[in-house]
PDB file of N, CA and C in Angstrom:
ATOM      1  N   UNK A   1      82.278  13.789  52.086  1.00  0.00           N
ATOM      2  CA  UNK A   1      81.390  14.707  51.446  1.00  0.00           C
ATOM      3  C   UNK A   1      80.545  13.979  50.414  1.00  0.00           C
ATOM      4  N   UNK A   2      79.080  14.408  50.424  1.00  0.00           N
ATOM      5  CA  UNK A   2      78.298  13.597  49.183  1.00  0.00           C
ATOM      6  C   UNK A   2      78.238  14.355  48.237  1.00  0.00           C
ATOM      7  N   UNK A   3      78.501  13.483  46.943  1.00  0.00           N
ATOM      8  CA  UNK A   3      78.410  14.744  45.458  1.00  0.00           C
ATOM      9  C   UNK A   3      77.152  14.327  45.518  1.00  0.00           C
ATOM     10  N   UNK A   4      76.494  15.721  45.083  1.00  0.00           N
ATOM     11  CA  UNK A   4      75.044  15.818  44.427  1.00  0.00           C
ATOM     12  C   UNK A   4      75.138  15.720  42.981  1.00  0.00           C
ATOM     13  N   UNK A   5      74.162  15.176  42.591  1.00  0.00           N
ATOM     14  CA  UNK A   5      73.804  14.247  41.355  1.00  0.00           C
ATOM     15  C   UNK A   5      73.095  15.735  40.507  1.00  0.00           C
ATOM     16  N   UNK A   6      73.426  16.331  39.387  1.00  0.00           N
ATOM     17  CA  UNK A   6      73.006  17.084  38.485  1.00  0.00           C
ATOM     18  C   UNK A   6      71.328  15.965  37.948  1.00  0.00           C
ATOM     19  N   UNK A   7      70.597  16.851  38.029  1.00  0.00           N
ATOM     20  CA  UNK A   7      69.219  16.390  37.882  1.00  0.00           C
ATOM     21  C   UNK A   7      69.421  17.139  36.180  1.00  0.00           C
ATOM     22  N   UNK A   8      69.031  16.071  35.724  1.00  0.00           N
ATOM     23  CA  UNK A   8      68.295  16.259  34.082  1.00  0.00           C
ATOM     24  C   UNK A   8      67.210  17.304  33.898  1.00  0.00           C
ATOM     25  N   UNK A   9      67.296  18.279  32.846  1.00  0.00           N
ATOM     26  CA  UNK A   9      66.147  19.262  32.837  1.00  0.00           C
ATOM     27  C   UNK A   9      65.203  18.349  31.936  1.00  0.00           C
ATOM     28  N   UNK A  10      63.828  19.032  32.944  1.00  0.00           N
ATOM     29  CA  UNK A  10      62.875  18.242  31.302  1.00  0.00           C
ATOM     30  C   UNK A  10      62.624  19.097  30.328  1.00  0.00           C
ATOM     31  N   UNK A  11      62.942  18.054  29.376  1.00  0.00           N
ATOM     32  CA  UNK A  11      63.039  19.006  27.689  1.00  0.00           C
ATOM     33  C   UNK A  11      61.490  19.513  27.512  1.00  0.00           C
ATOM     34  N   UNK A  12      60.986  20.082  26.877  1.00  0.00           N
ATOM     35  CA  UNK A  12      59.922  20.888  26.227  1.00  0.00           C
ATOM     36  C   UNK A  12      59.754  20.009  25.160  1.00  0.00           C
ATOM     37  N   UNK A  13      58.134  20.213  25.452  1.00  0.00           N
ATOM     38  CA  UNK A  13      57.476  18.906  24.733  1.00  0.00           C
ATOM     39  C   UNK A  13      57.358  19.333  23.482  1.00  0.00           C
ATOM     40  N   UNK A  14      57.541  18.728  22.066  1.00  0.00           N
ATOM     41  CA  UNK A  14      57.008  19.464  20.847  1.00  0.00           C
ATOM     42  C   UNK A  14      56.002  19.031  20.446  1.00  0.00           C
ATOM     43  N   UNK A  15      54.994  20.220  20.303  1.00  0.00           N
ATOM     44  CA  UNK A  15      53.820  20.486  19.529  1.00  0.00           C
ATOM     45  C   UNK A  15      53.637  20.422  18.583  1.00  0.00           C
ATOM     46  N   UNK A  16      52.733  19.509  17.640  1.00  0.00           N
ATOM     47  CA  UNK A  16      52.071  19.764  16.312  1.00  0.00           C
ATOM     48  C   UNK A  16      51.160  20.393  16.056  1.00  0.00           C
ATOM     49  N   UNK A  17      51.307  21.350  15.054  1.00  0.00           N
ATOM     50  CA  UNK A  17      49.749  21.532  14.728  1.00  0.00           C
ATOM     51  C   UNK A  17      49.252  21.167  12.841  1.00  0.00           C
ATOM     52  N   UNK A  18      48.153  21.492  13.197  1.00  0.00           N
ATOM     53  CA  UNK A  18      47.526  20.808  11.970  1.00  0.00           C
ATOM     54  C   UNK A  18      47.591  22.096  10.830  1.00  0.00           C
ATOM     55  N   UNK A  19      48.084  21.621   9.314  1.00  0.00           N
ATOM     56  CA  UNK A  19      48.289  22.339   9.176  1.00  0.00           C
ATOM     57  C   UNK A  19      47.281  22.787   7.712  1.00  0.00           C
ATOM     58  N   UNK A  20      46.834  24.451   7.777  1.00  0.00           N
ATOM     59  CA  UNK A  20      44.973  24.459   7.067  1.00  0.00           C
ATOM     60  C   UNK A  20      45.416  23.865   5.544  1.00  0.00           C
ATOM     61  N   UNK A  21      44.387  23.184   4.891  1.00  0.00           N
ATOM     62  CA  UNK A  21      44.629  22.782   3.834  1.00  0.00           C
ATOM     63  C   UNK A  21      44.598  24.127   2.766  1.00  0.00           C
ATOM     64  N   UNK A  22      44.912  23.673   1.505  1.00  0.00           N
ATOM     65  CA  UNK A  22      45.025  24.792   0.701  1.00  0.00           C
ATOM     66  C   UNK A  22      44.029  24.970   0.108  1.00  0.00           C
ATOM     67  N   UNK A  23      42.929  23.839  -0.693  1.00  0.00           N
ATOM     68  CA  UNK A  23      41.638  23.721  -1.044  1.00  0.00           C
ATOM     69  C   UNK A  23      40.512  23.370  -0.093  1.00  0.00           C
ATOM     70  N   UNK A  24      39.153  23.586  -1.118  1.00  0.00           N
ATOM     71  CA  UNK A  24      38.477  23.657  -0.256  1.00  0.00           C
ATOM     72  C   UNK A  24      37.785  22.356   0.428  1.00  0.00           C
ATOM     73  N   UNK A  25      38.211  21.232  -0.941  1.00  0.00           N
ATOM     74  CA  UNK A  25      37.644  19.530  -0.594  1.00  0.00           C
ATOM     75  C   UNK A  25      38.640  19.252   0.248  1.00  0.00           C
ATOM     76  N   UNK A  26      40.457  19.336   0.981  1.00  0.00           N
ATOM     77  CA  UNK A  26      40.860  19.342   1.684  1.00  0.00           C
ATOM     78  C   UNK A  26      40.352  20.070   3.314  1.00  0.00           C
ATOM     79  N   UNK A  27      39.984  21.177   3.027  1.00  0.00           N
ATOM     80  CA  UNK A  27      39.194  21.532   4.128  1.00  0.00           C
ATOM     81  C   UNK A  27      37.642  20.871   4.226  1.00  0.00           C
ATOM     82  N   UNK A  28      37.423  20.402   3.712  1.00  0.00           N
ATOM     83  CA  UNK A  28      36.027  19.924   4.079  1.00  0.00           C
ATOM     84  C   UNK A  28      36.320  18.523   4.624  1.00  0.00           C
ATOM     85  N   UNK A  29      37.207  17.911   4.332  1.00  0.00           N
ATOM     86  CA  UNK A  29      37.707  16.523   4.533  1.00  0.00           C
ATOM     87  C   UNK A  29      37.898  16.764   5.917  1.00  0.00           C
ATOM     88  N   UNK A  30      38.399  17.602   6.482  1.00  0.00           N
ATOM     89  CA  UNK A  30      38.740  18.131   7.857  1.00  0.00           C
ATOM     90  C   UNK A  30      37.549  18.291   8.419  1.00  0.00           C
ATOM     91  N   UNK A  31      36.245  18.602   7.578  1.00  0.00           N
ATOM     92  CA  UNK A  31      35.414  19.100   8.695  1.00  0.00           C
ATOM     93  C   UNK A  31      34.582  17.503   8.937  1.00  0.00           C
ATOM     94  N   UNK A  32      34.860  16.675   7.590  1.00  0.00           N
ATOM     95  CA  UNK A  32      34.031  15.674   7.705  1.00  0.00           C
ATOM     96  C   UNK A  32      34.161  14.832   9.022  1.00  0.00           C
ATOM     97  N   UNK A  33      32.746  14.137  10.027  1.00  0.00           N
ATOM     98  CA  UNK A  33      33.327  13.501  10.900  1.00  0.00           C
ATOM     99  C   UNK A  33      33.296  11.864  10.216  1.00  0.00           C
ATOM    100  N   UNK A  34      34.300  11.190  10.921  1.00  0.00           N
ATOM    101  CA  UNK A  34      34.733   9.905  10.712  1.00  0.00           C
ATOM    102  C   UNK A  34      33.246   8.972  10.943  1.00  0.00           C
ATOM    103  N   UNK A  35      32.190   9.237  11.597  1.00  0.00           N
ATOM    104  CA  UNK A  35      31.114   8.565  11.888  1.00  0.00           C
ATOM    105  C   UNK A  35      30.237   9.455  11.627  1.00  0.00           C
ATOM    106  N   UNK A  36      29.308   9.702  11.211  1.00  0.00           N
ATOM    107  CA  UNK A  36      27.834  10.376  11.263  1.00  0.00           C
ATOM    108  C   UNK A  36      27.078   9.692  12.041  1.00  0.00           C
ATOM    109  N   UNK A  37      26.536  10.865  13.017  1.00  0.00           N
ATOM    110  CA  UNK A  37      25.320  10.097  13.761  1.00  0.00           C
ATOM    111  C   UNK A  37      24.359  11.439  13.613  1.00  0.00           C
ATOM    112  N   UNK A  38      23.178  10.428  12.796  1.00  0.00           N
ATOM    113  CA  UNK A  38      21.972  11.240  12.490  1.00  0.00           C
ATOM    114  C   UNK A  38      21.086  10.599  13.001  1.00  0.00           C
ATOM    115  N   UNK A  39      20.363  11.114  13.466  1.00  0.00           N
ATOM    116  CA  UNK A  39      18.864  11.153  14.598  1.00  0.00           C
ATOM    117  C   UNK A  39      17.688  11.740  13.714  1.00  0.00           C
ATOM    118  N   UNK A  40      16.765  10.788  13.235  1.00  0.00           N
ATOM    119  CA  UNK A  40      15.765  11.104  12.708  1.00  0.00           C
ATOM    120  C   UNK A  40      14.307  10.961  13.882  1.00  0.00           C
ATOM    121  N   UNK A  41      13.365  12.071  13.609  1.00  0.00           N
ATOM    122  CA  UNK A  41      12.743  11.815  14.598  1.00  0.00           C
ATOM    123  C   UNK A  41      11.338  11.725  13.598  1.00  0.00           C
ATOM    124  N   UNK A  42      10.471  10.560  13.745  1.00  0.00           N
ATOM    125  CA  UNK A  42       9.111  10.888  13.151  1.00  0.00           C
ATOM    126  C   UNK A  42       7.833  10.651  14.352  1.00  0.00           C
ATOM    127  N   UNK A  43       6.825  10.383  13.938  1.00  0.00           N
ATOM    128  CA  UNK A  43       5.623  10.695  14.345  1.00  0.00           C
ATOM    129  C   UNK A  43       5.082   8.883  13.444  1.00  0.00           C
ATOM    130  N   UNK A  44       5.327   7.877  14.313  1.00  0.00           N
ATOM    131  CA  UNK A  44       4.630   6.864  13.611  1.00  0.00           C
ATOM    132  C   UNK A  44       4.933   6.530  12.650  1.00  0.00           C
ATOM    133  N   UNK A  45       4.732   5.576  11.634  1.00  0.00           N
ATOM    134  CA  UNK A  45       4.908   5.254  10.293  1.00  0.00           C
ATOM    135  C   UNK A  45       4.270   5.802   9.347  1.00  0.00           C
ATOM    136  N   UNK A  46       4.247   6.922   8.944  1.00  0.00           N
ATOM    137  CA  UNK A  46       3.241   7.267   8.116  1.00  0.00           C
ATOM    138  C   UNK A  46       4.360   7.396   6.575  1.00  0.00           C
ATOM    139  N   UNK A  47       3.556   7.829   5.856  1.00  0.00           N
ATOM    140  CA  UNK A  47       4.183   7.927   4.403  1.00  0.00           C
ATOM    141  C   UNK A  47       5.371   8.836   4.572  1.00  0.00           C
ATOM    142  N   UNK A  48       5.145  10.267   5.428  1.00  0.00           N
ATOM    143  CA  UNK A  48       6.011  10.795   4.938  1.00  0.00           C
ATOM    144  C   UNK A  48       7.325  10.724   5.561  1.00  0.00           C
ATOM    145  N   UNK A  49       7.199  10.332   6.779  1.00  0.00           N
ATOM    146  CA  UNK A  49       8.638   9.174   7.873  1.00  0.00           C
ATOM    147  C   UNK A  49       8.893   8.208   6.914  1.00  0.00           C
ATOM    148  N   UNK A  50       8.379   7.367   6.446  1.00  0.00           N
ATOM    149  CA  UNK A  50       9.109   6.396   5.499  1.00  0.00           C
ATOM    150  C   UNK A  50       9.970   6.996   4.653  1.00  0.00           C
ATOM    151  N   UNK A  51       9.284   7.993   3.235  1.00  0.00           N
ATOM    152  CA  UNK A  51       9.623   8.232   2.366  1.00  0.00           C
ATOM    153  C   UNK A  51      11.297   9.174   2.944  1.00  0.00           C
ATOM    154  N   UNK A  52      10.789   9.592   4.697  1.00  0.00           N
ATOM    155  CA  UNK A  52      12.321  10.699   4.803  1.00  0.00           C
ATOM    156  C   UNK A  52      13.331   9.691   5.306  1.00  0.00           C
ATOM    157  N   UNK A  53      13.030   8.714   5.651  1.00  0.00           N
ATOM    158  CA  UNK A  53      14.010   7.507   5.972  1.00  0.00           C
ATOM    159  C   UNK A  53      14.438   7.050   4.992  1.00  0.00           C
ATOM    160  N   UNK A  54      13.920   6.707   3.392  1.00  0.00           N
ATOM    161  CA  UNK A  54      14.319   5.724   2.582  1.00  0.00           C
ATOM    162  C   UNK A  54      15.455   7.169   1.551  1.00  0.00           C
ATOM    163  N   UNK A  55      15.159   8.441   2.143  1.00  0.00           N
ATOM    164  CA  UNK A  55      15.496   9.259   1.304  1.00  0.00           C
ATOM    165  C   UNK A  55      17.117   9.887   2.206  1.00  0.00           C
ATOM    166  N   UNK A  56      17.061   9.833   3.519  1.00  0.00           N
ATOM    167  CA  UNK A  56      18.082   9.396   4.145  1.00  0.00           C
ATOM    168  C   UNK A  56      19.031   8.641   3.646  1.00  0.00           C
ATOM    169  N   UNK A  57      18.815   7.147   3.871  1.00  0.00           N
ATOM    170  CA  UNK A  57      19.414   6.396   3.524  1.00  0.00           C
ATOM    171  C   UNK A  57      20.350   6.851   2.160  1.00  0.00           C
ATOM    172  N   UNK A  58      19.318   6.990   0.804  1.00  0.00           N
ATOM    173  CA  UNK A  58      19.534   7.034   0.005  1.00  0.00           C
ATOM    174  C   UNK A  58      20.798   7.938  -0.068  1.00  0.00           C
ATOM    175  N   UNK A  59      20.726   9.270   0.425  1.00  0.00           N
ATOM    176  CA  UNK A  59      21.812  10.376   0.168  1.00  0.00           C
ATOM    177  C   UNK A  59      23.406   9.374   0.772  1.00  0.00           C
ATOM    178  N   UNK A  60      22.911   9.119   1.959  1.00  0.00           N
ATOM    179  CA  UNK A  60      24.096   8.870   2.528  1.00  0.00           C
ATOM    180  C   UNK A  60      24.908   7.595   1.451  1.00  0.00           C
ATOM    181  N   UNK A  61      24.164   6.935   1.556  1.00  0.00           N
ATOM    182  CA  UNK A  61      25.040   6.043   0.531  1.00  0.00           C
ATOM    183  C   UNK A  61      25.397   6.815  -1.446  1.00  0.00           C
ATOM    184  N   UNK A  62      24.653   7.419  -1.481  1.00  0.00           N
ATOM    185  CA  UNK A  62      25.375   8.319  -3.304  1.00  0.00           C
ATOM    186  C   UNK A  62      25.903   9.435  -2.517  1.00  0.00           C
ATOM    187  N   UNK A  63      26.876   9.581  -1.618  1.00  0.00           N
ATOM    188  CA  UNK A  63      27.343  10.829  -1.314  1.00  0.00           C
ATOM    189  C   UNK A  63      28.659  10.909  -0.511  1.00  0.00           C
ATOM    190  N   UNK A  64      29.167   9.301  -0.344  1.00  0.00           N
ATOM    191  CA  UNK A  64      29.958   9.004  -0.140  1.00  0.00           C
ATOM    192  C   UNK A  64      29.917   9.322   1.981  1.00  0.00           C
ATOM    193  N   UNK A  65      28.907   8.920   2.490  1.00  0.00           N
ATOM    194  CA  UNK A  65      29.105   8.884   3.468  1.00  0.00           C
ATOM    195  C   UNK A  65      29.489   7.401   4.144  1.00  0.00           C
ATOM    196  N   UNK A  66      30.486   6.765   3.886  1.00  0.00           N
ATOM    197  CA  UNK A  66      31.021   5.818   4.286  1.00  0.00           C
ATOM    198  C   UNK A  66      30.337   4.891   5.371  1.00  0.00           C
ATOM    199  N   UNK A  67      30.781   5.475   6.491  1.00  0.00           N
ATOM    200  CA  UNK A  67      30.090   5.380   8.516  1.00  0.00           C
ATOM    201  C   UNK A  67      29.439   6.157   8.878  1.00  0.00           C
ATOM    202  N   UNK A  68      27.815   5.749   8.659  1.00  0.00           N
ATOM    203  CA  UNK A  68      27.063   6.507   9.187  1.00  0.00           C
ATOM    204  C   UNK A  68      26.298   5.724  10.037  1.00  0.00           C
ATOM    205  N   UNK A  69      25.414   6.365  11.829  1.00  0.00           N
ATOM    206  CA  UNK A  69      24.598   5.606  12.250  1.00  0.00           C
ATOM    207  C   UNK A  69      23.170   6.498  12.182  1.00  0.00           C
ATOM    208  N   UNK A  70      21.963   6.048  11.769  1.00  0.00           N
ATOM    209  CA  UNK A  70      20.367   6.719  11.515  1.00  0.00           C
ATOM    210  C   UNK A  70      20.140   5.666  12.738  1.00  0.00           C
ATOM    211  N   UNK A  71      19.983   7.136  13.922  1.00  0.00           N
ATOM    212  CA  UNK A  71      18.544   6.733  15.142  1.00  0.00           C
ATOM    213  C   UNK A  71      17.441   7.227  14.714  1.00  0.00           C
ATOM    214  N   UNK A  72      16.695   6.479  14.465  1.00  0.00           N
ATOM    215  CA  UNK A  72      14.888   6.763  14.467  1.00  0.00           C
ATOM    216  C   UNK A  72      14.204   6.389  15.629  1.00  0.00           C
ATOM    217  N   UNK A  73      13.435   7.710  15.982  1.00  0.00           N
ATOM    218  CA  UNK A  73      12.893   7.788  17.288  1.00  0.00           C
ATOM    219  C   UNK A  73      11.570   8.632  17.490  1.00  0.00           C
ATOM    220  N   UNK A  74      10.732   7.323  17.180  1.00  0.00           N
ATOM    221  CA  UNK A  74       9.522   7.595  16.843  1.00  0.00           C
ATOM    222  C   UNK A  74       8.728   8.548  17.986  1.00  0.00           C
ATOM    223  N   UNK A  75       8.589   9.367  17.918  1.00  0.00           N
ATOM    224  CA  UNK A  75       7.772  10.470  19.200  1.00  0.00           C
ATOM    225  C   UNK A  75       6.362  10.012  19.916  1.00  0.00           C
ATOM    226  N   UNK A  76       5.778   9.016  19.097  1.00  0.00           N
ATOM    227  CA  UNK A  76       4.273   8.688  19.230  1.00  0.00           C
ATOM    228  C   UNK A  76       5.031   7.247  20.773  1.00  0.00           C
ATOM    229  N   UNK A  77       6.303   6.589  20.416  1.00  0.00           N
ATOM    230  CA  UNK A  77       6.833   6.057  21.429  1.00  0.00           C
ATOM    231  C   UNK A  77       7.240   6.673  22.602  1.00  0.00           C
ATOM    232  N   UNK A  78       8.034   7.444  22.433  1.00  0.00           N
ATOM    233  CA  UNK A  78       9.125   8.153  23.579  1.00  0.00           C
ATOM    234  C   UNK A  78       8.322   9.862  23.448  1.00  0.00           C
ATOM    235  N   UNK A  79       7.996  10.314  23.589  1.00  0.00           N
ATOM    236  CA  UNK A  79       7.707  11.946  23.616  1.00  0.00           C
ATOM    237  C   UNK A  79       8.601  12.860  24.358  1.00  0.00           C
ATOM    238  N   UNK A  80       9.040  12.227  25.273  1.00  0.00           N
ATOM    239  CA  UNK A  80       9.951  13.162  26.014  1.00  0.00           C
ATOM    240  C   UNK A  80      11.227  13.107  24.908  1.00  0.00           C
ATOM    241  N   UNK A  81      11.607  12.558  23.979  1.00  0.00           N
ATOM    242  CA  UNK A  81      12.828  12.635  23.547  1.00  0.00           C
ATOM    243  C   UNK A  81      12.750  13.917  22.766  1.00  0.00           C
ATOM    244  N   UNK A  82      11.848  14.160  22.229  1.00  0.00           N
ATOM    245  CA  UNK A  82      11.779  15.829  21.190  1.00  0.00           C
ATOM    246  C   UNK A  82      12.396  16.773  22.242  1.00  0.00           C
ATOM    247  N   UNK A  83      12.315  16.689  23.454  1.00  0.00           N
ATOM    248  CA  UNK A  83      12.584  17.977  24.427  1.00  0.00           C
ATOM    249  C   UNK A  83      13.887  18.183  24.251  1.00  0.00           C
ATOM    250  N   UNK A  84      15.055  17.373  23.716  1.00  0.00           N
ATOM    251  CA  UNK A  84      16.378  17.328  24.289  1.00  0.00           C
ATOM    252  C   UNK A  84      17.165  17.704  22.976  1.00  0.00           C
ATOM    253  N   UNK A  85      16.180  17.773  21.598  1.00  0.00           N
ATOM    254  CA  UNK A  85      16.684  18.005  20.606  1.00  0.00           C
ATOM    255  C   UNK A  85      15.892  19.218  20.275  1.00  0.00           C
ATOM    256  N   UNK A  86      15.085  20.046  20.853  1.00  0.00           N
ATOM    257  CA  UNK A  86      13.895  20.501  20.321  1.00  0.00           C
ATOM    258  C   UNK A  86      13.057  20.857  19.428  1.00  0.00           C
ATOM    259  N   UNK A  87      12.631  19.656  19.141  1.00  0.00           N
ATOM    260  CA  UNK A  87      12.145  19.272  17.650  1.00  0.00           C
ATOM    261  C   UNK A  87      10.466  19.499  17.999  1.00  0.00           C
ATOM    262  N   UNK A  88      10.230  20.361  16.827  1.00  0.00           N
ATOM    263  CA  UNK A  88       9.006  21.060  16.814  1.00  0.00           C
ATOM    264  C   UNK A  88       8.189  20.569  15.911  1.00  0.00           C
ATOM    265  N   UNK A  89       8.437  19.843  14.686  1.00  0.00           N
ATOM    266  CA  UNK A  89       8.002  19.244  13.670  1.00  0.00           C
ATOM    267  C   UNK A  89       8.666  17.955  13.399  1.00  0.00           C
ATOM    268  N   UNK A  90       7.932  17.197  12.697  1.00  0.00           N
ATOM    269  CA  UNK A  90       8.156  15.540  12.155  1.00  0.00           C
ATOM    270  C   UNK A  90       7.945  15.552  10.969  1.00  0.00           C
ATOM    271  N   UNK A  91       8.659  14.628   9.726  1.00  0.00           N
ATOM    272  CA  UNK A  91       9.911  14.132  10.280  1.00  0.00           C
ATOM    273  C   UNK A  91      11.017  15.491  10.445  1.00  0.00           C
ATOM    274  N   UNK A  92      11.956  15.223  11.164  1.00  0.00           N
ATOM    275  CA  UNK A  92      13.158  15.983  11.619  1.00  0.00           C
ATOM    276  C   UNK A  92      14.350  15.104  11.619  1.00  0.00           C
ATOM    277  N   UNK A  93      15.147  15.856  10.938  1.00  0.00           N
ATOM    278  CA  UNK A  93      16.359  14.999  11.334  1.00  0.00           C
ATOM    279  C   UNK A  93      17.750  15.975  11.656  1.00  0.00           C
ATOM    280  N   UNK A  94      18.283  15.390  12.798  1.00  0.00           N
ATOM    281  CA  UNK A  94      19.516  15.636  13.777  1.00  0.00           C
ATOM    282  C   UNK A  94      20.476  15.757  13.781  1.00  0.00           C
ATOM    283  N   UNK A  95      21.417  16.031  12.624  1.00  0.00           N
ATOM    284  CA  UNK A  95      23.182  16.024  12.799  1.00  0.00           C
ATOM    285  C   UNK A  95      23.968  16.713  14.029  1.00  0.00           C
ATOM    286  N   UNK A  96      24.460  15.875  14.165  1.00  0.00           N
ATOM    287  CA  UNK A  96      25.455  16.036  15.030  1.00  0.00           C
ATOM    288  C   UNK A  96      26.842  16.051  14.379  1.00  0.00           C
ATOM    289  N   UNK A  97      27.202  17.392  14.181  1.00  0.00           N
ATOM    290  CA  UNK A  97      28.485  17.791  13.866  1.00  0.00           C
ATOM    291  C   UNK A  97      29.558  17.538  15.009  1.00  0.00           C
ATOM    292  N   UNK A  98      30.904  18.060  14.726  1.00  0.00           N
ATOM    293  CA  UNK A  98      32.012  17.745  16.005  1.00  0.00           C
ATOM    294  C   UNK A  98      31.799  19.245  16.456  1.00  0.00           C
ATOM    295  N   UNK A  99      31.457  20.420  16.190  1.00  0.00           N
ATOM    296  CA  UNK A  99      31.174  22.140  16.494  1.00  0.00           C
ATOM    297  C   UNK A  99      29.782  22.403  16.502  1.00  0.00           C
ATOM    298  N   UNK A 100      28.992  21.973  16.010  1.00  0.00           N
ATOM    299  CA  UNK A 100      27.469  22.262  16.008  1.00  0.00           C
ATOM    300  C   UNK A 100      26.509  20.859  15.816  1.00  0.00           C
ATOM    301  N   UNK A 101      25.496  21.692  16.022  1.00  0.00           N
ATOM    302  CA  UNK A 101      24.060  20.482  15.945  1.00  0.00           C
ATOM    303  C   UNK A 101      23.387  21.028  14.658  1.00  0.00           C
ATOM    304  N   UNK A 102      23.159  20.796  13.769  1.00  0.00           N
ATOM    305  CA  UNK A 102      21.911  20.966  12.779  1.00  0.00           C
ATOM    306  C   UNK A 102      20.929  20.497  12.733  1.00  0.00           C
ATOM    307  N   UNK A 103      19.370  20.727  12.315  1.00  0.00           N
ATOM    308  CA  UNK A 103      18.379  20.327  12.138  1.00  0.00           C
ATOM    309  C   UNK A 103      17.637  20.696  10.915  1.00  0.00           C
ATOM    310  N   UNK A 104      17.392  19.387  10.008  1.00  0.00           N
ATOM    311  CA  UNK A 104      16.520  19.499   8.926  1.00  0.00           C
ATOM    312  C   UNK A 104      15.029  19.135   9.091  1.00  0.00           C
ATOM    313  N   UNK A 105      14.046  19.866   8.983  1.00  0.00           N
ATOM    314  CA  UNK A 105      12.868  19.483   9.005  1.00  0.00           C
ATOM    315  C   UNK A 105      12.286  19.014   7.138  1.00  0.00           C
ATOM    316  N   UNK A 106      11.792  17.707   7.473  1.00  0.00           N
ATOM    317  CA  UNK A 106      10.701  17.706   6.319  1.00  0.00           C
ATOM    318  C   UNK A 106      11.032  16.157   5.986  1.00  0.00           C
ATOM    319  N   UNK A 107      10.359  15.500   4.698  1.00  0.00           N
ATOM    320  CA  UNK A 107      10.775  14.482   4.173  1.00  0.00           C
ATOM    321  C   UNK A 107      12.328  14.287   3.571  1.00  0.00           C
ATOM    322  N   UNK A 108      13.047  15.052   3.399  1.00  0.00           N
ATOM    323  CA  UNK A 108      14.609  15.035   2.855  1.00  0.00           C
ATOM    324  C   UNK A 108      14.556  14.801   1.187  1.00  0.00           C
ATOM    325  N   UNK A 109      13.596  15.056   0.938  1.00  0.00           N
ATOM    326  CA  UNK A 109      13.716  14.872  -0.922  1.00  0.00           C
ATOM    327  C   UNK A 109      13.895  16.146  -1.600  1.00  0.00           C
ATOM    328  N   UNK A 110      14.288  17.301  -0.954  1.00  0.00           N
ATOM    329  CA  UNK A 110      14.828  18.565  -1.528  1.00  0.00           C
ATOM    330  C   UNK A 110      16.615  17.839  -1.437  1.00  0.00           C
ATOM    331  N   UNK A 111      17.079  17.174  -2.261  1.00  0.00           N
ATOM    332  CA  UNK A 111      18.729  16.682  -1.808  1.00  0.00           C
ATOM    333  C   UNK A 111      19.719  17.936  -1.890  1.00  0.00           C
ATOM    334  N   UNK A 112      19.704  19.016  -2.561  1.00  0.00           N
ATOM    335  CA  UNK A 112      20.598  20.420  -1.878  1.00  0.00           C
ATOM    336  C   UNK A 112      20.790  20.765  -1.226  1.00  0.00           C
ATOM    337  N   UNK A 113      19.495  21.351  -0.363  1.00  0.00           N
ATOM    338  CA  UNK A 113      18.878  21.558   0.582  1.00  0.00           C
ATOM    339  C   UNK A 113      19.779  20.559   1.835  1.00  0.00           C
ATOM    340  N   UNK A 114      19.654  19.204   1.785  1.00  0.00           N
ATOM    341  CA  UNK A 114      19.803  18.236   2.319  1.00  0.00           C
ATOM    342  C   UNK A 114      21.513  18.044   2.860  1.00  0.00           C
ATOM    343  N   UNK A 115      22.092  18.179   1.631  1.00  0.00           N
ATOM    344  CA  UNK A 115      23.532  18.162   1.269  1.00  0.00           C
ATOM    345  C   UNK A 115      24.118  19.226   2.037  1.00  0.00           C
ATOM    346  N   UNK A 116      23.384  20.413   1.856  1.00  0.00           N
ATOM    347  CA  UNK A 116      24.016  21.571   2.655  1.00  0.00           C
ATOM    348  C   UNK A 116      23.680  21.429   4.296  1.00  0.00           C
ATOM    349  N   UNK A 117      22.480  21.178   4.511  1.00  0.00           N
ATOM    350  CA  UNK A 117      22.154  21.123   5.755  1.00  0.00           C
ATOM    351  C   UNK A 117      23.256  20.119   6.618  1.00  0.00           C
ATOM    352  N   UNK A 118      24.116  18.855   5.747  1.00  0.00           N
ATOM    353  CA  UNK A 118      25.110  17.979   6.338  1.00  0.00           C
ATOM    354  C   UNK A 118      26.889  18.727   6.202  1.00  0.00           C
ATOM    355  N   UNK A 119      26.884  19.817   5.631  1.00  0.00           N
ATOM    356  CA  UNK A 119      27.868  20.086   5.301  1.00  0.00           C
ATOM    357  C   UNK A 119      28.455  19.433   4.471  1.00  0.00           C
ATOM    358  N   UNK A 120      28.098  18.812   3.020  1.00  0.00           N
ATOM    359  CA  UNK A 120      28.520  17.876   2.167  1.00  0.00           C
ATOM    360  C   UNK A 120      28.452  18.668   0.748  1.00  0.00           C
ATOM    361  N   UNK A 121      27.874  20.025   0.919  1.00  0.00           N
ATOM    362  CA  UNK A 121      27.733  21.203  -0.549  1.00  0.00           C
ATOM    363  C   UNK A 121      27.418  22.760  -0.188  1.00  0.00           C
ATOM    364  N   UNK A 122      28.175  23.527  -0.554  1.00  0.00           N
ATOM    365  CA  UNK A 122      27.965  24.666  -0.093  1.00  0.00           C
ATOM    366  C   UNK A 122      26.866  25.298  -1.006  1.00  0.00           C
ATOM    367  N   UNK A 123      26.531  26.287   0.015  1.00  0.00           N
ATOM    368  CA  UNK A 123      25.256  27.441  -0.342  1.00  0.00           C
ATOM    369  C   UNK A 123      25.793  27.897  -2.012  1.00  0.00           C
ATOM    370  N   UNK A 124      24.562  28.121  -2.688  1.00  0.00           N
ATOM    371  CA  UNK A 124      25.393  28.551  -3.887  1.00  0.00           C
ATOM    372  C   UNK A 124      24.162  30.042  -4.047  1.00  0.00           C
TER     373      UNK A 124
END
């Protein structure tokens, strides 16, 4: 006679979950992504693409954005690229959140404005 061999049950996998912070800079830390990728779109070099690039820059570094990547994607080059973001005005710029897309239109020297539009300061 052959003994049959008792087969092992498979155990149940355990789940983590994340668990909500209690404040609100803990929750925002959560929403922050580990990389920023912002997509600026202008129209040529003109003053006011510069001034929203150098004003870019600027936030991200006094605001503690660590890893960030700025695509600039000049429209007067590529035109078909506005279609895929649908960017109606220049300069514009693109966040890409991990849940949504945002879009800021203008030079970026309103910095509130700016801050909120990245999720980095709430509406007051």
């Amino acid at each position: 006679m052959a003994k049959s061999k008792k087969m092992a049950r498979p155990q149940p996998r355990k789940t983590t979950t994340k668990k909500k912070p209690q404040n609100a800079k803990a929750a925002q830390a959560l929403k922050t992504p580990e990389k920023w990728k912002l997509r600026l779109y202008v129209a040529g070099q003109t003053p006011k693409s510069i001034r929203a690039f150098s004003n870019l820059r600027a936030l991200c570094d006094q605001h503690g954005m660590d890893h960030y990547q700025i695509e600039v994607i000049d429209l007067l080059e590529h035109p078909d690229m506005a279609r895929g973001d649908q960017i109606v005005a220049v300069p514009a710029l693109v966040i890409k959140l991990p849940d949504q897309v945002r879009q800021i239109i203008g030079d970026l020297s309103d910095t509130d404005r700016v801050l909120v539009g990245l999720a980095l300061h709430e509406v007051v």
